[in-house]
Protein backbone atom coordinates (compact mmCIF):
# COMPACT_ATOMS: atom_id res chain seq x y z
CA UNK A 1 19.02 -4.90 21.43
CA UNK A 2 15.57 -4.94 19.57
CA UNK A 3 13.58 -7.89 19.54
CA UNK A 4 14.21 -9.02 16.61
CA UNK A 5 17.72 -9.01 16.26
CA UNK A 6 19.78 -11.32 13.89
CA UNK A 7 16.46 -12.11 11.72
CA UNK A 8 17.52 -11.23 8.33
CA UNK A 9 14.84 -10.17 6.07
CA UNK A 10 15.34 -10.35 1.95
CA UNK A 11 13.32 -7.50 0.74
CA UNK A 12 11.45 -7.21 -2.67
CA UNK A 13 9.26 -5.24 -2.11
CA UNK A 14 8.62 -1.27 -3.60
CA UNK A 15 5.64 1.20 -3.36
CA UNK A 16 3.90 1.39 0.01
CA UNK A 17 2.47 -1.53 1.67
CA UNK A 18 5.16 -4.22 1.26
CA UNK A 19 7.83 -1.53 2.40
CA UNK A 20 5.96 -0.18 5.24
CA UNK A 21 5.19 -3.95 6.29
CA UNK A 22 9.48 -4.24 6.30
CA UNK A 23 10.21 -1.53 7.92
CA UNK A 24 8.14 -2.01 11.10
CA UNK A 25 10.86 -5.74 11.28
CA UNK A 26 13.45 -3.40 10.60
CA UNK A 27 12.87 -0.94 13.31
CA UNK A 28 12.43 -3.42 15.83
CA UNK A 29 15.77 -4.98 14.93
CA UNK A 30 15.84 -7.10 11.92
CA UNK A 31 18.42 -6.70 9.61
CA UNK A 32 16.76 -5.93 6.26
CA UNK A 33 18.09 -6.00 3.31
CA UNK A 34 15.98 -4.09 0.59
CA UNK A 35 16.95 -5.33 -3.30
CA UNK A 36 16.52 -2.63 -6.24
CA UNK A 37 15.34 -3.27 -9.20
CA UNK A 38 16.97 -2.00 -11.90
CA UNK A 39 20.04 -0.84 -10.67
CA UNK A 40 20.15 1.79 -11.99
CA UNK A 41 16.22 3.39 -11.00
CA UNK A 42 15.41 1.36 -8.18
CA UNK A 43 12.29 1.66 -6.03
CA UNK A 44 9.93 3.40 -8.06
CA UNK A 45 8.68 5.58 -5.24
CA UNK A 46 11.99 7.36 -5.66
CA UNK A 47 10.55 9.12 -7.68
CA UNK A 48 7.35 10.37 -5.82
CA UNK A 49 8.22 13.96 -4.37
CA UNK A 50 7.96 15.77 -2.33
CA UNK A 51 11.50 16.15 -2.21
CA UNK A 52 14.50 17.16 -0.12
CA UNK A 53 16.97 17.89 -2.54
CA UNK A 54 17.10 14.76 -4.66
CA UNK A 55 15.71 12.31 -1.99
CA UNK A 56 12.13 11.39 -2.20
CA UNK A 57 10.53 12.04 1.21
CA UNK A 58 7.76 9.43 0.04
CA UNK A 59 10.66 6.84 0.06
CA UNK A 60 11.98 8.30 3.44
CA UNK A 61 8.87 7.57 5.16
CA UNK A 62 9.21 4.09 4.20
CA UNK A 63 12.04 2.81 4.70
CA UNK A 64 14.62 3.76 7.22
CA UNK A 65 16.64 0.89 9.13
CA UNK A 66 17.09 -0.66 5.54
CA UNK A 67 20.00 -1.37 3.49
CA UNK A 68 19.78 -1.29 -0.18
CA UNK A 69 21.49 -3.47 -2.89
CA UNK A 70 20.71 -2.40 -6.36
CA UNK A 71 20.64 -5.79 -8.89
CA UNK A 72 19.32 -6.94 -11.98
CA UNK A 73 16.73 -9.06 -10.91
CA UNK A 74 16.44 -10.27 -14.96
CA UNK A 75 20.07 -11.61 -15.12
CA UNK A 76 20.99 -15.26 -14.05
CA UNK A 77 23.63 -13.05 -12.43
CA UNK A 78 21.36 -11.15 -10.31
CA UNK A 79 18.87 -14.11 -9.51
CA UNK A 80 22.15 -16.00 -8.26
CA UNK A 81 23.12 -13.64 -5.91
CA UNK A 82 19.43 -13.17 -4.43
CA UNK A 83 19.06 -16.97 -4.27
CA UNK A 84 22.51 -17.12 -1.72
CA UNK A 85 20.90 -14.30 0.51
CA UNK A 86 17.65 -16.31 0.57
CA UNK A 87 19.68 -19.23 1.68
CA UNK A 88 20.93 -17.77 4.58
CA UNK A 89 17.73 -15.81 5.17
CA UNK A 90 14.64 -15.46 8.23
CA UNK A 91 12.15 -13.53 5.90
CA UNK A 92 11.58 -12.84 2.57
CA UNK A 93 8.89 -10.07 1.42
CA UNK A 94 7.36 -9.57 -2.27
CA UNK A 95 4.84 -7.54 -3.41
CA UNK A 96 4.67 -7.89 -6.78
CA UNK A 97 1.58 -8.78 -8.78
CA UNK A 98 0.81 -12.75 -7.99
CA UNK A 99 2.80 -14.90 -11.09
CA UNK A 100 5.76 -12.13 -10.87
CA UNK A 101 7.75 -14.02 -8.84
CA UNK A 102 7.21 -17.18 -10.29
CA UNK A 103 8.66 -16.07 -13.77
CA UNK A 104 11.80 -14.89 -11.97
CA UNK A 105 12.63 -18.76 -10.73
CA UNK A 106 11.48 -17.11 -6.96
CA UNK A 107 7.81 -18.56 -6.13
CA UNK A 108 6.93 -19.81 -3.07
CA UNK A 109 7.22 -23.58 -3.84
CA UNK A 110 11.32 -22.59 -5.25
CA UNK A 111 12.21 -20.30 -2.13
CA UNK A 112 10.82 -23.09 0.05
CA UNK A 113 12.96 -25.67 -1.88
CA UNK A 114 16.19 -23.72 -1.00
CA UNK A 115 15.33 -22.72 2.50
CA UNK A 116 13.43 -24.89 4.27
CA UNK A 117 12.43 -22.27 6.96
CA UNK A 118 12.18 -19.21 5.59
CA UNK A 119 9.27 -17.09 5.67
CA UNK A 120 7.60 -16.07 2.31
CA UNK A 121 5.35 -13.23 2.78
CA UNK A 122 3.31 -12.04 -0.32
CA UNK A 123 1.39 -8.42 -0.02
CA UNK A 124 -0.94 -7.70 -2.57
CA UNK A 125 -4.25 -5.39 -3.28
CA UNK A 126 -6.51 -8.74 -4.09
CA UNK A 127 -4.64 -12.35 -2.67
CA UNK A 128 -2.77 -14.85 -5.02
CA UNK A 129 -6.60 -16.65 -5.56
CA UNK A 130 -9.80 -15.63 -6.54
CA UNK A 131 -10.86 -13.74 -9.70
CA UNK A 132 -9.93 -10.45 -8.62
CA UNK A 133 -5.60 -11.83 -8.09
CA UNK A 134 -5.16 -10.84 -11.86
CA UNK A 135 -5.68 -7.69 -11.69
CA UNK A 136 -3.80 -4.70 -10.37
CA UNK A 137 -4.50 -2.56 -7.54
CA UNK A 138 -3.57 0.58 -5.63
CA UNK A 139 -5.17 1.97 -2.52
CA UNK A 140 -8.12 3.89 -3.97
CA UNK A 141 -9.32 0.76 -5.92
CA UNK A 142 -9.12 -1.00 -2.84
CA UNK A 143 -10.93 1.48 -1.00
CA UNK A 144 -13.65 1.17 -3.21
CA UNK A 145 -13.83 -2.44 -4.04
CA UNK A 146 -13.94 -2.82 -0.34
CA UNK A 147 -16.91 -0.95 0.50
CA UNK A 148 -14.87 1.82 2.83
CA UNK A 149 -15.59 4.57 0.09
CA UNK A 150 -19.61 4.26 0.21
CA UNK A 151 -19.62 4.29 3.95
CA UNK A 152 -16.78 7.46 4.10
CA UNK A 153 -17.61 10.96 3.67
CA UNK A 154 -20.86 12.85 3.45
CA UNK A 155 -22.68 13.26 -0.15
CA UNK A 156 -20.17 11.54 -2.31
CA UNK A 157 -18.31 8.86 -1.46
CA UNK A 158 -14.42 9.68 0.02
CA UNK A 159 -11.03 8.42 -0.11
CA UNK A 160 -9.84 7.75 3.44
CA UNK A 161 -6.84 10.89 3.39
CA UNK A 162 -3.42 8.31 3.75
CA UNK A 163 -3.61 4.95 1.87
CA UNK A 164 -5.23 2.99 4.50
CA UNK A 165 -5.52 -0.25 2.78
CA UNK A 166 -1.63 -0.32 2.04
CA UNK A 167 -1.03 -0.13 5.37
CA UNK A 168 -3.94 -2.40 7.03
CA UNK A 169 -2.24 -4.90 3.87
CA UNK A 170 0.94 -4.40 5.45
CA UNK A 171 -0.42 -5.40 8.81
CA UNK A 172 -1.64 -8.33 8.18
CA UNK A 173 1.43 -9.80 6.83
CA UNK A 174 3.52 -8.27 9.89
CA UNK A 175 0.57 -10.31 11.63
CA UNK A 176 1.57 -13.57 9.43
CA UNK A 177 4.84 -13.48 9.48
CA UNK A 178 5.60 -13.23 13.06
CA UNK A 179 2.82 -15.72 13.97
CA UNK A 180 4.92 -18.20 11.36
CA UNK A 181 8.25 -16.94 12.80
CA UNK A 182 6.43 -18.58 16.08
CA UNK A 183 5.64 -22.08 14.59
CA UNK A 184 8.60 -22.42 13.09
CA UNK A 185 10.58 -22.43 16.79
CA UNK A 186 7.49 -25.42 17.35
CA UNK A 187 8.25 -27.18 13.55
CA UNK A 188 11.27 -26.03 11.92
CA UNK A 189 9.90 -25.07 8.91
CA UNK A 190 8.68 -21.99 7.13
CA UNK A 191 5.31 -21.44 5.43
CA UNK A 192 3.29 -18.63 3.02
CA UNK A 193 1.70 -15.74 4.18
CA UNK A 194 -1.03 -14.25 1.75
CA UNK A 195 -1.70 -10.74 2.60
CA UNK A 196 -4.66 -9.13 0.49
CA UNK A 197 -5.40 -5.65 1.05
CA UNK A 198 -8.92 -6.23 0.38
CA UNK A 199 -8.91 -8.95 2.74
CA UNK A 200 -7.60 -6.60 5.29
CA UNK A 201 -10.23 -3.86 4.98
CA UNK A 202 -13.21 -6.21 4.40
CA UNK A 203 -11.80 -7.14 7.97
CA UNK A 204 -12.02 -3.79 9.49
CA UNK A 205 -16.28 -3.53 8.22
CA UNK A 206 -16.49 -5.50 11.41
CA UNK A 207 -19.89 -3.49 13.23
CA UNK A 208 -20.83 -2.15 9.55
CA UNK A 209 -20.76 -6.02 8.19
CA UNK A 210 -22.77 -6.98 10.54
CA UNK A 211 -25.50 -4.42 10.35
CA UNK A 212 -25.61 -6.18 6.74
CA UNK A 213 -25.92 -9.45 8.22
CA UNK A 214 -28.84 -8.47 10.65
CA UNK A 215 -30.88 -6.85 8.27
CA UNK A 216 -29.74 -7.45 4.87
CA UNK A 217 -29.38 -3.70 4.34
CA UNK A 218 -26.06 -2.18 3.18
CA UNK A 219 -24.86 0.37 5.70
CA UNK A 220 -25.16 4.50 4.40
CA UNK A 221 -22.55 6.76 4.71
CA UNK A 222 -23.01 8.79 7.87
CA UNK A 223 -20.27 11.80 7.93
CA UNK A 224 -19.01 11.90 10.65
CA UNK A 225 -21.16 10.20 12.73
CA UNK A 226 -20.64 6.91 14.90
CA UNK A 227 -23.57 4.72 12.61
CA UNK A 228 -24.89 3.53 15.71
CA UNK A 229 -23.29 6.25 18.78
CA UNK A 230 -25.00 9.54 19.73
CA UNK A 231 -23.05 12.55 20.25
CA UNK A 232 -20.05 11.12 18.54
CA UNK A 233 -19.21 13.68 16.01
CA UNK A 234 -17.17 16.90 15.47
CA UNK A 235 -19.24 20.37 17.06
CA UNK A 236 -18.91 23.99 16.48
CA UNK A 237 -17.63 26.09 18.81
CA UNK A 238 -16.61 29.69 18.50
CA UNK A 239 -13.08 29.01 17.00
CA UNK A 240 -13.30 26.11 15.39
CA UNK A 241 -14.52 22.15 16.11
CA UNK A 242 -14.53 20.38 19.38
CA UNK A 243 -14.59 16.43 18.84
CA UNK A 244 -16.99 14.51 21.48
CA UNK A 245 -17.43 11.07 21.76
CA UNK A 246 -19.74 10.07 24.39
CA UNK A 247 -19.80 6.36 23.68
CA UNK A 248 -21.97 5.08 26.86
CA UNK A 249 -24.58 6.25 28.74
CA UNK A 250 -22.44 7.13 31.80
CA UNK A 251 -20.71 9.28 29.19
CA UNK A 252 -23.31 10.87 27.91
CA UNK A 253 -24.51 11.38 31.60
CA UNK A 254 -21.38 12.94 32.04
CA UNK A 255 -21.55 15.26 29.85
CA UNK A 256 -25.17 16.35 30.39
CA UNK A 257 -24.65 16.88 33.91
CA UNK A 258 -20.87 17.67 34.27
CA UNK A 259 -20.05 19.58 31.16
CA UNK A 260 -22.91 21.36 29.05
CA UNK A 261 -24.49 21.93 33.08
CA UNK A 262 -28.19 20.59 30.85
CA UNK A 263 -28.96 17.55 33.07
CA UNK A 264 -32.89 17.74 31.76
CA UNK A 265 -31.29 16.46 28.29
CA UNK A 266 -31.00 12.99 30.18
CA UNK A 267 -34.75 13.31 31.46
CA UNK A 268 -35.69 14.45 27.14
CA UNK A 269 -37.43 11.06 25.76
CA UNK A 270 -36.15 11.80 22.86
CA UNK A 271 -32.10 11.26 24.06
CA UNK A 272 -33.06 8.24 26.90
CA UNK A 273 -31.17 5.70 25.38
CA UNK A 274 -28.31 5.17 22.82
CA UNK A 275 -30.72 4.04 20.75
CA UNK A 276 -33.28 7.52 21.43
CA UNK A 277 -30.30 9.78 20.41
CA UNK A 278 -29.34 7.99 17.26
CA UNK A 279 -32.47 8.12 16.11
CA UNK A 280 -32.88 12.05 16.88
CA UNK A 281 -29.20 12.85 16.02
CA UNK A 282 -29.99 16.07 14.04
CA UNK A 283 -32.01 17.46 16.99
CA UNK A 284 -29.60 16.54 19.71
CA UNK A 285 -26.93 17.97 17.23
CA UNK A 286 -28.57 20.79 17.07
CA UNK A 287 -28.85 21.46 20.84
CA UNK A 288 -25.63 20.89 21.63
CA UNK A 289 -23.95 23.08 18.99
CA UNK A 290 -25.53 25.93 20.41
CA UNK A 291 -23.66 25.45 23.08
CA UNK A 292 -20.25 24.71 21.83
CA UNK A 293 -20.63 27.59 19.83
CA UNK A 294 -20.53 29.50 23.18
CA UNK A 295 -16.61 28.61 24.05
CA UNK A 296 -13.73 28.62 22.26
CA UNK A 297 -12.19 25.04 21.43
CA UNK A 298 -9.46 24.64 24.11
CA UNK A 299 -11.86 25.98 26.61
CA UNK A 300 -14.27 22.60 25.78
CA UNK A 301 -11.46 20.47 25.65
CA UNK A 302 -10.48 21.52 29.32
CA UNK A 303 -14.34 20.97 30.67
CA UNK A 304 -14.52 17.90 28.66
CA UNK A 305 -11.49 16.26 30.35
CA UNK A 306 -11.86 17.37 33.72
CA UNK A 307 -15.65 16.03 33.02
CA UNK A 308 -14.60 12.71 32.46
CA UNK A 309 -15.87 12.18 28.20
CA UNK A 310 -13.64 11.30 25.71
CA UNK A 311 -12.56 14.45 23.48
CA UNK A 312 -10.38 15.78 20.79
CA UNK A 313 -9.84 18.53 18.14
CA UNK A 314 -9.61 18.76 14.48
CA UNK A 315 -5.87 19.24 14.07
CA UNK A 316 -3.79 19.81 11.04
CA UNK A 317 -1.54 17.49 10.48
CA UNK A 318 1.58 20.15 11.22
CA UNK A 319 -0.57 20.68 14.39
CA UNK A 320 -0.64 17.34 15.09
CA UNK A 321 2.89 16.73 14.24
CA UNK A 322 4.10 19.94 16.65
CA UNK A 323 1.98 18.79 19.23
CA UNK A 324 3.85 17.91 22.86
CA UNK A 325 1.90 14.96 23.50
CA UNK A 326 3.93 13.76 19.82
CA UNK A 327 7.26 14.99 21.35
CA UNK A 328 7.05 13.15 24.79
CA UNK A 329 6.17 10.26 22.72
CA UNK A 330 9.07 10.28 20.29
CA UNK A 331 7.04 10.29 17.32
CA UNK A 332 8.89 12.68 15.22
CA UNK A 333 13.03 12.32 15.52
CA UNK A 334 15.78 13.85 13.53
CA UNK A 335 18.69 12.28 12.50
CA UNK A 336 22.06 13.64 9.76
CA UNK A 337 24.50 11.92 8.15
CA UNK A 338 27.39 13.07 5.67
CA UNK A 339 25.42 11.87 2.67
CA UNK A 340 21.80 13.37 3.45
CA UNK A 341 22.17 16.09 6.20
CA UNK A 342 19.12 16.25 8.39
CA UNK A 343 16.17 14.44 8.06
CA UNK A 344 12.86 14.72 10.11
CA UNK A 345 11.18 11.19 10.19
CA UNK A 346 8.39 9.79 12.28
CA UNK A 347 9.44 7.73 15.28
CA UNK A 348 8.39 4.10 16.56
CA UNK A 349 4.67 3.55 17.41
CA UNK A 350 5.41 -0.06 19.32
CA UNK A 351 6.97 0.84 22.68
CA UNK A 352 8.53 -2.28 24.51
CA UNK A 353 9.75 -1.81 27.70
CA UNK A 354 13.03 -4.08 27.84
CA UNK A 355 13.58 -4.36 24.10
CA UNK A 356 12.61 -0.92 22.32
CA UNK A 357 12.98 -0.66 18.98
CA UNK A 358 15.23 2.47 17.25
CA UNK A 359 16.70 3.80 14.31
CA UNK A 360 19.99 2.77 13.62
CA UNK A 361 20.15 3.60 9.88
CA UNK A 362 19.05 6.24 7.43
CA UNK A 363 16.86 5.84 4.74
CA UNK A 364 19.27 3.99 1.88
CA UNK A 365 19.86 5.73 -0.81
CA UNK A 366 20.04 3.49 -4.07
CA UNK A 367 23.20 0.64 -3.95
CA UNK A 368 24.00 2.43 -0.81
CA UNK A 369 25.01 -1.34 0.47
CA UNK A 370 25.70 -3.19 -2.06
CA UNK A 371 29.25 -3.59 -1.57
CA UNK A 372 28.41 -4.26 2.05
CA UNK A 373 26.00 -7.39 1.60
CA UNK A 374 27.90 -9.16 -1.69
CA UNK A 375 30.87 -8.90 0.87
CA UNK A 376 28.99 -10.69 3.65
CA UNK A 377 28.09 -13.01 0.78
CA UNK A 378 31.69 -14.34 0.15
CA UNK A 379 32.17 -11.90 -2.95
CA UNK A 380 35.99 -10.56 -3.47
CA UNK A 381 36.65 -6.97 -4.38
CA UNK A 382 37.48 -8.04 -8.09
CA UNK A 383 34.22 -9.99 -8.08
CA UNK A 384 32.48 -7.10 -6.95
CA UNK A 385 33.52 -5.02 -9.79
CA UNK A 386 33.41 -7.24 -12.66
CA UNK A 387 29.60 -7.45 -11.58
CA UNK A 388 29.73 -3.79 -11.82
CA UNK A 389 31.21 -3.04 -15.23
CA UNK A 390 28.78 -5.71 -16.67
CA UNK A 391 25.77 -3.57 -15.07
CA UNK A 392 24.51 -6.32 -12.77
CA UNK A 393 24.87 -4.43 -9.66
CA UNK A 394 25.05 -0.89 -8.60
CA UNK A 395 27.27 0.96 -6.15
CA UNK A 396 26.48 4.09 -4.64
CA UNK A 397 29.72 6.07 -5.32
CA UNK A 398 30.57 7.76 -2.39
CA UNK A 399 30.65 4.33 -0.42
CA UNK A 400 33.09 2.47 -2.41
CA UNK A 401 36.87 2.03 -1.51
């Protein structure tokens, strides 16, 4: 049983961050229901490859444990139907551009109005206030609104590699809606959460926000260097890059005396302090790639953890995913089914000891559940297909009687 079994969760949302947001409340238990707009497209990630045969792995990745209704969400037919599984609803999820949701009969104020205590959880790139909530936004916009470009990369500024700011938006809301699922059991009521990806990010300048604070001087973009740890970076060694992060001074002790066997660094003026070796990074760099250059990367890695400071290696991603460390931790799983054969998919990150979460469904594919959910609704067979033939709904074929 996962821990969040019986909350049902109404899901409008499509891209990246509102789905991811769902699915982490679907793989710990809720029951999700995901709605598809229009029937007959849906989710317009469906359409991002890469693909395995028809299916969009993009979509995989998002949004297992999910069943999917496809509806016309611009029909008084389709709004109906959404309305009675908000009634009986836990959680509803948009993240459409602020106003969207209004024009569809659905805002916050309405919901509220015909659920008392449900949850209405809004994900967007800017917030439903301030001047920026008109506009659009995707990740890289975000990225650089939010200051994370100019302090990422080396001469120009960088893209994080995944779409960090959908997911830290996604976050967030997880963070908002379970800390309103928690009041609720004090009040009985429901109440808005407002996740901004901007918001989100700007959160995570922490240490960089306040080096503006102290000296009114915008952080510079650093590689990848800690902005204020020495040796925190990636090193050459004869194969590749070794990763060392001595954070501390008994780390960097540590690795003076235990694993580059140079204890008279420690005694060097120049590296005394945290502060001495920031400010003579390229030197110490220097010093110490000359001797990572000496071993081969596994053979630091080895002398690095038996010496105590934090390590790691530059890993491809299909490295990282092959790795055994991601095996004993169930990170990548496999599942099949009649309708998609086998599917790889990444595994759950939150592991809780008496109440793990799992994956009990496949990714839907489009109206995979409609039938399913109007049913639970009260809707007759005949019902069911008039809605059909007037293009309201969609039914994945091979599930109907």
């Amino acid at each position: 049983m996962g821990p969040l079994e019986g909350l049902k969760v109404v899901d409008f949302t499509r891209f990246v961050a509102g789905p991811f947001c769902v699915m982490q409340l679907a793989d710990l238990g809720a029951d999700v229901v995901k709605i598809e707009s229009p029937p007959e497209r849906g989710d317009q990630l469906r359409a991002w490859g890469p693909f395995i045969g028809d299916k969009s792995y993009y979509f995989i990745t998002l949004n297992k444990n999910k069943r999917s209704i496809a509806l016309d969400l611009k029909s008084p037919q389709g709004i109906e139907i959404v309305k009675e599984m908000i009634k009986e609803g836990d959680v509803l999820v948009e993240n459409f551009r602020p106003g969207l949701m209004d024009k569809m009969g659905l805002s916050w104020e309405e919901v509220h109005t015909l659920n008392p205590r449900i949850i209405y959880c809004s994900i967007t790139a800017y917030g439903q206030t301030g001047p920026f909530s008109i506009k659009s936004g995707f990740d890289v916009s975000v990225q650089g609104d939010s200051g994370f470009m100019d302090i990422t990369g080396f001469e120009i500024p960088t893209r994080v590699g995944v779409g960090l700011t959908d997911f830290i938006g996604a976050f967030y809301g997880l963070t908002g809606i379970l800390s309103a699922l928690h009041v609720r059991e004090k009040i009985g009521e429901g109440q808005h959460v407002d996740s901004a990806m901007m918001d989100g990010m700007l959160a995570l300048l922490t240490y960089q926000a306040g080096k503006y604070f102290a000296t009114g001087k915008t952080p510079v973009r650093t590689g990848n260097r800690h902005p204020q740890q020495t040796p925190y970076s990636a090193f050459a060694s004869k194969d590749g890059y070794v990763i060392i992060g001595a954070g501390s001074q008994r780390l960097w002790e540590n690795l003076c005396k235990k694993v580059l066997k140079r204890p008279d660094l420690m005694n060097d003026s120049r590296f005394s302090t945290g502060q001495d070796r920031n400010n003579n990074e390229p030197v110490l760099k220097q010093i110490i790639e000359e001797i990572t250059r000496t071993k081969s990367t596994d053979e630091w890695i080895e002398l690095l953890t038996q010496g105590d400071v934090p390590c790691g290696k530059v890993r491809t991603v299909k490295e990282a995913l092959e790795l055994e460390q991601t095996k004993a931790r169930e990170m990548v799983v496999e599942m099949e089914d009649e309708l998609r054969g086998k599917i790889k998919m990444l595994g759950i990150p939150t592991k809780l000891s008496a109440t793990p979460g799992d994956i009990r469904l496949m990714p839907p594919l489009l109206g995979e559940h409609t039938e399913e959910v109007l049913e639970e609704l009260g809707y007759s067979e005949k019902h069911i297909n008039e809605l059909e033939n007037k293009g309201i709904i969609k039914q994945y074929p091979l599930k109907r009687r």
